[in-house]
Protein backbone atom coordinates (compact mmCIF):
# COMPACT_ATOMS: atom_id res chain seq x y z
CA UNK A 1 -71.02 -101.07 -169.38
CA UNK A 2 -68.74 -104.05 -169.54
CA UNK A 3 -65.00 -103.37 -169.62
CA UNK A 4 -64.83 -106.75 -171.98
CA UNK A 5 -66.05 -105.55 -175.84
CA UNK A 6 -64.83 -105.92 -179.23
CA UNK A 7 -62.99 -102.33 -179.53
CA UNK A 8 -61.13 -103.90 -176.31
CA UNK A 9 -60.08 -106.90 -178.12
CA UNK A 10 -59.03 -105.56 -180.89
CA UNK A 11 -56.74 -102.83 -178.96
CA UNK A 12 -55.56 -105.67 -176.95
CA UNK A 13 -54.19 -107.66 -180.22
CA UNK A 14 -52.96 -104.52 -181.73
CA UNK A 15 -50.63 -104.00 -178.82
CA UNK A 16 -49.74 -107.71 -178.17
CA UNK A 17 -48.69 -107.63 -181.34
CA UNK A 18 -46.69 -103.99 -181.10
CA UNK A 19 -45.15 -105.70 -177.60
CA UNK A 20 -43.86 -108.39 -179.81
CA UNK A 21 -42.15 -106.00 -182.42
CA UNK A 22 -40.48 -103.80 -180.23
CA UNK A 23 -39.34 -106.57 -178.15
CA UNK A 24 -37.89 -108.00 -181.32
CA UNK A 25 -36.82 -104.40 -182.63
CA UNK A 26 -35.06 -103.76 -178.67
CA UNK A 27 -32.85 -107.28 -179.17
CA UNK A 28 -31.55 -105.90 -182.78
CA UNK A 29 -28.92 -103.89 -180.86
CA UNK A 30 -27.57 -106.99 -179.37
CA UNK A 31 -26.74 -108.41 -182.28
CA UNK A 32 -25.08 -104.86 -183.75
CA UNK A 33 -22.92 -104.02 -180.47
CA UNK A 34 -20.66 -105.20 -178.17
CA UNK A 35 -22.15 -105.67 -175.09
CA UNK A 36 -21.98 -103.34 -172.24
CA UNK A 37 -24.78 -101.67 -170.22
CA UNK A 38 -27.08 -100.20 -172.43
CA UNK A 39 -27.38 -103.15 -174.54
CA UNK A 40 -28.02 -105.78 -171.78
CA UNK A 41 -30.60 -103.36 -170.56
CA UNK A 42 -32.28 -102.83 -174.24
CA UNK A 43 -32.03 -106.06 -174.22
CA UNK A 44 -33.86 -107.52 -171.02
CA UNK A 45 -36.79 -104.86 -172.12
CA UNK A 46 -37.21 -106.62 -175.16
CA UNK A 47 -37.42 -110.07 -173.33
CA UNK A 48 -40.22 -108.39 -171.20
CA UNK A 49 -41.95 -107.41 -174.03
CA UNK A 50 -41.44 -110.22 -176.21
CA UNK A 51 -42.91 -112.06 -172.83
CA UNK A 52 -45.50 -110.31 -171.98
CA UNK A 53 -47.06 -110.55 -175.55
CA UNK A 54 -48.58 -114.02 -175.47
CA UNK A 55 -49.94 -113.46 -171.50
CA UNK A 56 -51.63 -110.65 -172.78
CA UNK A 57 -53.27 -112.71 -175.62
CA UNK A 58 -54.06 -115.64 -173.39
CA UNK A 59 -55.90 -113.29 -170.37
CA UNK A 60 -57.86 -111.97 -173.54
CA UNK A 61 -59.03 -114.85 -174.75
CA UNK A 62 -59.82 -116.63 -171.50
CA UNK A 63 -61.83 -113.65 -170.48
CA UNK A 64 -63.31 -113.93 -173.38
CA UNK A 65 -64.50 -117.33 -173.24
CA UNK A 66 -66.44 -116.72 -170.11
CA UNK A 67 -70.19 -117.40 -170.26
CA UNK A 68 -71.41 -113.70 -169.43
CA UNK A 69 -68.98 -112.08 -171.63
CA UNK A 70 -68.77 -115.10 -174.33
CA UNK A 71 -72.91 -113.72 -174.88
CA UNK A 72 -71.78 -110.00 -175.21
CA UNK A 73 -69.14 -110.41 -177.75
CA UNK A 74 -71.24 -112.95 -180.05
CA UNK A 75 -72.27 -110.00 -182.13
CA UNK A 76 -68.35 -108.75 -183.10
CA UNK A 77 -67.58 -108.67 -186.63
CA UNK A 78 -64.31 -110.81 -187.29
């Protein structure tokens, strides 16, 4: 059984794209409070988050594209 399938993909978008909101949602409090240690820390988690959203997309779709799994994942429903 291949690792690579469409409930994979889809899990892997849904938590790009909760990486991306809680990296937005951890940078709120810089905006709210002075900064001291708590914030700058909140903060620099968000920026990981927020960064490591797209690289997950793009290892997801290159995978994707590869010939053997490319064949596999022709019968998803988009």
């Amino acid at each position: 059984m291949s690792l690579l399938n469409c409930k994979a993909i889809r899990m892997t978008a849904v938590l790009s794209f909760g990486l991306f909101v809680l990296g937005f949602v951890l940078q709120i409090p810089r905006f709210l409070v002075e900064v001291n240690s708590l914030v700058t820390l909140l903060s620099g988690l968000g920026l990981v988050a927020i960064s490591i959203s797209p690289l997950l997309m793009i290892t997801i779709t290159v995978l994707s594209l590869l010939p053997g799994a490319n064949r596999r994942l022709h019968l998803c429903n988009h």
